[in-house]
C-alpha atoms as a PDB file:
ATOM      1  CA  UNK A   1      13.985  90.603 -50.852  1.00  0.00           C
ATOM      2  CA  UNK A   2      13.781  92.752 -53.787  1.00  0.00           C
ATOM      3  CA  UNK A   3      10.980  95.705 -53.899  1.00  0.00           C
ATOM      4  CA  UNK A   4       9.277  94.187 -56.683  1.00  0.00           C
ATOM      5  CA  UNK A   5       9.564  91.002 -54.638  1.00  0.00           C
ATOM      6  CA  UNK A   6       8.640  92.753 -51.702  1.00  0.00           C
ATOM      7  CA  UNK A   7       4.926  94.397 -53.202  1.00  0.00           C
ATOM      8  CA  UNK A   8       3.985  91.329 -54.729  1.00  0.00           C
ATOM      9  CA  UNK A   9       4.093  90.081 -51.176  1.00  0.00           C
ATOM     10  CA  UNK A  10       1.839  92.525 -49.869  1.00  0.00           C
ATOM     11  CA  UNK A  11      -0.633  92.470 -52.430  1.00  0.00           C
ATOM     12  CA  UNK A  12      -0.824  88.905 -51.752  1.00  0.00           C
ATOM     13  CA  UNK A  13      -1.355  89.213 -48.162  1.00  0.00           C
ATOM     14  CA  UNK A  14      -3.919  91.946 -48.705  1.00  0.00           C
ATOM     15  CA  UNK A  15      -5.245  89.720 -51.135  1.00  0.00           C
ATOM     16  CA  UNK A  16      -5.621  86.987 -48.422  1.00  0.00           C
ATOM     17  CA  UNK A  17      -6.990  89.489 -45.981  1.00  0.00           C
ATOM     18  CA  UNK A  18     -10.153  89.930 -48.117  1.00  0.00           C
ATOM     19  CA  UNK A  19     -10.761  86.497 -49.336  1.00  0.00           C
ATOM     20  CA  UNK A  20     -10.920  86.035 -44.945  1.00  0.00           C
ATOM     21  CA  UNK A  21     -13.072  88.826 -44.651  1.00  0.00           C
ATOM     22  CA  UNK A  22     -15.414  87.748 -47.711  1.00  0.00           C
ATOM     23  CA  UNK A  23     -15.607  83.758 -46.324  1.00  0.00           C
ATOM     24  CA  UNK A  24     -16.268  85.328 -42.839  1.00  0.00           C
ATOM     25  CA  UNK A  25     -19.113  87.269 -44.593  1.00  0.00           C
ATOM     26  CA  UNK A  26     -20.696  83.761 -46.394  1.00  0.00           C
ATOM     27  CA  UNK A  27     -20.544  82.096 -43.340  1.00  0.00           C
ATOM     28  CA  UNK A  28     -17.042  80.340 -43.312  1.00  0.00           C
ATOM     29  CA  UNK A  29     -15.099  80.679 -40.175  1.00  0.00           C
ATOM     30  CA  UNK A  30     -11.408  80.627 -41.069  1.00  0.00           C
ATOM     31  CA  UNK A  31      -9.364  77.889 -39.373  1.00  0.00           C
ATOM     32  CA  UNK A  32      -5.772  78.376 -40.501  1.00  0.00           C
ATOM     33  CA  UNK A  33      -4.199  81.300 -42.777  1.00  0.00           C
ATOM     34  CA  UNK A  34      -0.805  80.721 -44.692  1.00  0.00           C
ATOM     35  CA  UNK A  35      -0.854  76.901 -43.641  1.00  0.00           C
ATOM     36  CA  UNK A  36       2.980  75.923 -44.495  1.00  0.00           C
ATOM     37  CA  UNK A  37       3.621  72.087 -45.377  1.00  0.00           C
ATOM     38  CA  UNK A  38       6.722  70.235 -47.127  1.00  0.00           C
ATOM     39  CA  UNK A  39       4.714  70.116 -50.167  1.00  0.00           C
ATOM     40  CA  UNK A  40       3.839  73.655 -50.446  1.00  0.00           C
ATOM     41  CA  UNK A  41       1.394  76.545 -49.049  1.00  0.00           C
ATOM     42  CA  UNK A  42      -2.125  76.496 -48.753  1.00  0.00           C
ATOM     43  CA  UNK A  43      -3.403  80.083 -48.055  1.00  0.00           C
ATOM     44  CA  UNK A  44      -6.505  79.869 -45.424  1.00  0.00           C
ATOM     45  CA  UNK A  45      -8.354  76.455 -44.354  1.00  0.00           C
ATOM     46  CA  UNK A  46     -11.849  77.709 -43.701  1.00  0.00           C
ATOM     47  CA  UNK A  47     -14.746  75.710 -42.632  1.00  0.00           C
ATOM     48  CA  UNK A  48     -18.388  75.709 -42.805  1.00  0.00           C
ATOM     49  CA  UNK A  49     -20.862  72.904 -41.214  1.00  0.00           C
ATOM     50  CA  UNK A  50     -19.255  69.603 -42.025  1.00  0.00           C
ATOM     51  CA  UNK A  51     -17.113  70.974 -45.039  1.00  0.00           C
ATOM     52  CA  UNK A  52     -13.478  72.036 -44.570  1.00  0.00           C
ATOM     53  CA  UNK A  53     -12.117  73.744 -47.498  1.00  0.00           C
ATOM     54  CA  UNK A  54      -8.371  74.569 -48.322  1.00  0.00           C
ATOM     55  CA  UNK A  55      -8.717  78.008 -50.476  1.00  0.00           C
ATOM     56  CA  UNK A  56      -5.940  78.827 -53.100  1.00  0.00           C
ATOM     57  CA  UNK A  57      -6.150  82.875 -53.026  1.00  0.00           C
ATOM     58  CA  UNK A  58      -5.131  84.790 -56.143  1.00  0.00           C
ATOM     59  CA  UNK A  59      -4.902  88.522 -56.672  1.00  0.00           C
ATOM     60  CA  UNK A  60      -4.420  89.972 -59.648  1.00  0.00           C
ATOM     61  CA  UNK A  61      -4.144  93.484 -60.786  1.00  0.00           C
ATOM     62  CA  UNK A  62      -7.107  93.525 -63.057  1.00  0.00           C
ATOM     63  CA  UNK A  63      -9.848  91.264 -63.991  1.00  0.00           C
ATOM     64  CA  UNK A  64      -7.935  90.526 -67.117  1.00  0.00           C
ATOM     65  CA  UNK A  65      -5.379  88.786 -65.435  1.00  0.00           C
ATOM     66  CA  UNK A  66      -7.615  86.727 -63.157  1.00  0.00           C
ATOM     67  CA  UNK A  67      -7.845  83.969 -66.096  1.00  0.00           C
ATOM     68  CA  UNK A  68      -4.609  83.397 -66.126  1.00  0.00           C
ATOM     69  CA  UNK A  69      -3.855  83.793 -62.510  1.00  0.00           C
ATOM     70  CA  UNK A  70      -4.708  79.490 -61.877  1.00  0.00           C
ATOM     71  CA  UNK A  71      -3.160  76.770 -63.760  1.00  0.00           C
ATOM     72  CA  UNK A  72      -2.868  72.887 -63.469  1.00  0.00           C
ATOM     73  CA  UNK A  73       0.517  72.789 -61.601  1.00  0.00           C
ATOM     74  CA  UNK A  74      -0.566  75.353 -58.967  1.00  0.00           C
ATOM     75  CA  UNK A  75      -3.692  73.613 -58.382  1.00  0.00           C
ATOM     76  CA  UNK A  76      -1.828  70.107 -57.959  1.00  0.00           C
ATOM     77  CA  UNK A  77       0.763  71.874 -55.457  1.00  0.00           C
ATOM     78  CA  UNK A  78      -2.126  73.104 -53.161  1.00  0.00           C
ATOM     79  CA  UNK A  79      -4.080  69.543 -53.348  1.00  0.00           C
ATOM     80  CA  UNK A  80      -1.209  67.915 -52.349  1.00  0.00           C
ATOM     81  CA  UNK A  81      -0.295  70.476 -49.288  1.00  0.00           C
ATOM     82  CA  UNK A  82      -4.365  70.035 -48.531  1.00  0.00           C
ATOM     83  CA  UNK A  83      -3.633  66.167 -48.503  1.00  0.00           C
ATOM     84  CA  UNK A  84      -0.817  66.247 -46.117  1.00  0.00           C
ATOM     85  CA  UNK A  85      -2.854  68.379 -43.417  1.00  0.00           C
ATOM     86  CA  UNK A  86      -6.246  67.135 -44.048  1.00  0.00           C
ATOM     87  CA  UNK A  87      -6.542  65.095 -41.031  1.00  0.00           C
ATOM     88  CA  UNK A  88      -5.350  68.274 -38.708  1.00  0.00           C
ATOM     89  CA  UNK A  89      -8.464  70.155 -40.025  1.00  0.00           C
ATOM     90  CA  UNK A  90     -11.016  67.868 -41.178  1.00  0.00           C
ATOM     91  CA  UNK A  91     -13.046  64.732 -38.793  1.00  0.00           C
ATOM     92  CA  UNK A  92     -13.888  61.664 -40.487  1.00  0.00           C
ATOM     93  CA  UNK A  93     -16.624  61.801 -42.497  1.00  0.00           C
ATOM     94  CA  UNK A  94     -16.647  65.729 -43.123  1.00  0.00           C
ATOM     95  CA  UNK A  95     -16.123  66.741 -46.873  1.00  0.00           C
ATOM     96  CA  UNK A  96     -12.845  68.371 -48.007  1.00  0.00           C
ATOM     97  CA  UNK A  97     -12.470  70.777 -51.038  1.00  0.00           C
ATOM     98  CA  UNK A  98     -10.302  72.897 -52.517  1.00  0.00           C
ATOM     99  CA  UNK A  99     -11.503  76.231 -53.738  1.00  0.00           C
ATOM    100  CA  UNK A 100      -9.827  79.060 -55.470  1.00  0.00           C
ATOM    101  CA  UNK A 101     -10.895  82.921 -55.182  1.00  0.00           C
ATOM    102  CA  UNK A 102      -9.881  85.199 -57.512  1.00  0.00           C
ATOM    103  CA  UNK A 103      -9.802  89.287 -56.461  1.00  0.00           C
ATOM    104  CA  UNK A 104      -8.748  92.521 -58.304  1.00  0.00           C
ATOM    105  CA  UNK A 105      -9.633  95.603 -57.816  1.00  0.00           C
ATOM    106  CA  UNK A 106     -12.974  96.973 -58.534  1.00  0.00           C
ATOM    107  CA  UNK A 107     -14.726  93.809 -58.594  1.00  0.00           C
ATOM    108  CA  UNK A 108     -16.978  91.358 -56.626  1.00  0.00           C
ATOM    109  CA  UNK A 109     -14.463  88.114 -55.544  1.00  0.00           C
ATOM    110  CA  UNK A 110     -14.837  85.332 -57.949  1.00  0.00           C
ATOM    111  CA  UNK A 111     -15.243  81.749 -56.493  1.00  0.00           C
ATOM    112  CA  UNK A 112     -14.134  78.233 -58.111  1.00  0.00           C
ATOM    113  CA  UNK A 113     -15.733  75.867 -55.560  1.00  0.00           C
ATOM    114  CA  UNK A 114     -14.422  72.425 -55.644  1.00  0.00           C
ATOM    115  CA  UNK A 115     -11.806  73.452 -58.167  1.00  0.00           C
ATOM    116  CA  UNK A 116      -9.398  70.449 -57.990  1.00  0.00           C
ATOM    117  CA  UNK A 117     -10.893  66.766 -58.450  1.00  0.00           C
ATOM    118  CA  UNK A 118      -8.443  63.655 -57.448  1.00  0.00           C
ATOM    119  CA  UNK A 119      -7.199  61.882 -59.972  1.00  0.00           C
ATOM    120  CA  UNK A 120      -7.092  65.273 -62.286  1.00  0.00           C
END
């Protein structure tokens, strides 16, 4: 792995520490953390009550970049990694979401709840 390779690793994983610590903090309890599928990655799988939500965690050097840090085709990647594990995480009748949380430095985290819609 190359060093550039290498840091943007660990700034994602520190990056995924917080966004645990934070949804530990507003109540989530985290149920899975770097959830690997055939269809991609889903970063943690937190619940709370009779929601279980699969968060897409992006960190970003400055709050600049956080706008551009989420597009269409990531979002689609991480629904359809949610989809394949849903029924590991969530009971029938629970609701299932996919958020995204932005972080850079300096800042409070910045939450997209229910980010991805089927069909979208």
């Amino acid at each position: 792995m190359s060093g550039r390779r290498e840091k943007a690793e660990q700034r994602g994983r520190r990056g995924e520490a917080l966004a645990a610590w934070y949804l530990r903090l507003t109540g989530w309890r985290i149920l899975g953390k770097r959830v690997k599928t055939a269809r991609g990655e889903i970063d943690l799988v937190a619940r709370r009550g009779r929601t279980v939500c699969f968060v897409e965690v992006k960190w970003r050097g400055s709050v600049r970049e956080l706008g551009l840090a989420i597009d269409t085709h990531r979002l689609r990647r991480v629904a359809a990694a949610a989809e394949a594990v849903a029924p590991r995480y969530a009971g029938r009748g629970e609701d299932v979401r996919i958020d995204v949380l932005l972080l850079a430095p300096g800042c409070w985290p910045r939450r997209i709840a229910n980010a991805w819609q089927p069909g979208a």
